[in-house]
Protein backbone atom coordinates (compact mmCIF):
# COMPACT_ATOMS: atom_id res chain seq x y z
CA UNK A 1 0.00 0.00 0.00
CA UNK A 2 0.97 3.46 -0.90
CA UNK A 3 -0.11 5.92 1.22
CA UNK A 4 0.14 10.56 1.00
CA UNK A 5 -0.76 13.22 2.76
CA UNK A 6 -0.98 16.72 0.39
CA UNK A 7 -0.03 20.03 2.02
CA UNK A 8 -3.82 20.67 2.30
CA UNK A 9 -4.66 17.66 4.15
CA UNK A 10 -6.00 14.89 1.30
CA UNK A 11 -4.81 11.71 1.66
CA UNK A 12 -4.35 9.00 -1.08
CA UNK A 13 -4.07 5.20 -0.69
CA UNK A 14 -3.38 3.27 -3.35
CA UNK A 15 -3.33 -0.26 -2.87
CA UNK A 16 -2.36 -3.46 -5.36
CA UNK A 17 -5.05 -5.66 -6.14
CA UNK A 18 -5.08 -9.80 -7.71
CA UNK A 19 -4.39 -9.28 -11.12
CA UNK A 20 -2.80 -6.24 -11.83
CA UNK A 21 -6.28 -3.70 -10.54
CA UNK A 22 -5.96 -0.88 -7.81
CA UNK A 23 -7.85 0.05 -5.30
CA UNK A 24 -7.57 3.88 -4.70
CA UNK A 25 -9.09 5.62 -0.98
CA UNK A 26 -9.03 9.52 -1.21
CA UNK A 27 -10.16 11.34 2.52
CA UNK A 28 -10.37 14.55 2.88
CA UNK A 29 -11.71 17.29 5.71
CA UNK A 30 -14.16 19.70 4.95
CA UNK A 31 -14.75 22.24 7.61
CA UNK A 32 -15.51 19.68 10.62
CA UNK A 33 -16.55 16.94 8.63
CA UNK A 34 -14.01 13.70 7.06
CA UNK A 35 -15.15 12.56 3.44
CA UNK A 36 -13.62 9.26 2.16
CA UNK A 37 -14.19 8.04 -1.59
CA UNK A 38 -12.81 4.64 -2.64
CA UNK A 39 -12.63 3.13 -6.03
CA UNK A 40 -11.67 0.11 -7.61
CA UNK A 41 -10.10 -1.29 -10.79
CA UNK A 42 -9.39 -4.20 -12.39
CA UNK A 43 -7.01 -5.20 -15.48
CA UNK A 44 -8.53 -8.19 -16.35
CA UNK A 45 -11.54 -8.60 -18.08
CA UNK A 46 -14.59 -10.38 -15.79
CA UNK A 47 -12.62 -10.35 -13.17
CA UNK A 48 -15.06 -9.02 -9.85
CA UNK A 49 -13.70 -6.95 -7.16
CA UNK A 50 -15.64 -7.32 -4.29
């Protein structure tokens, strides 16, 4: 897992999935609140990421 923090706070995880796909986590504060988005990818076709 890779993981950064930005001067403003954002941090980015990127992790290696099974087959060559990532899985990326952004989180970020907003005023007083923490948002977290996550996506994920795959490199092989039909392959599920659960």
């Amino acid at each position: 897992m890779t993981c950064t923090l930005d001067v403003h706070g954002e941090m980015r995880m990127v992790r290696e999935l099974p087959g060559g796909g990532r899985a990326v986590t952004l989180i970020r504060r907003h005023r007083n609140v923490e948002v977290e988005v996550a996506s994920q990818t795959s490199m092989n076709p039909g392959y599920a990421v659960s």
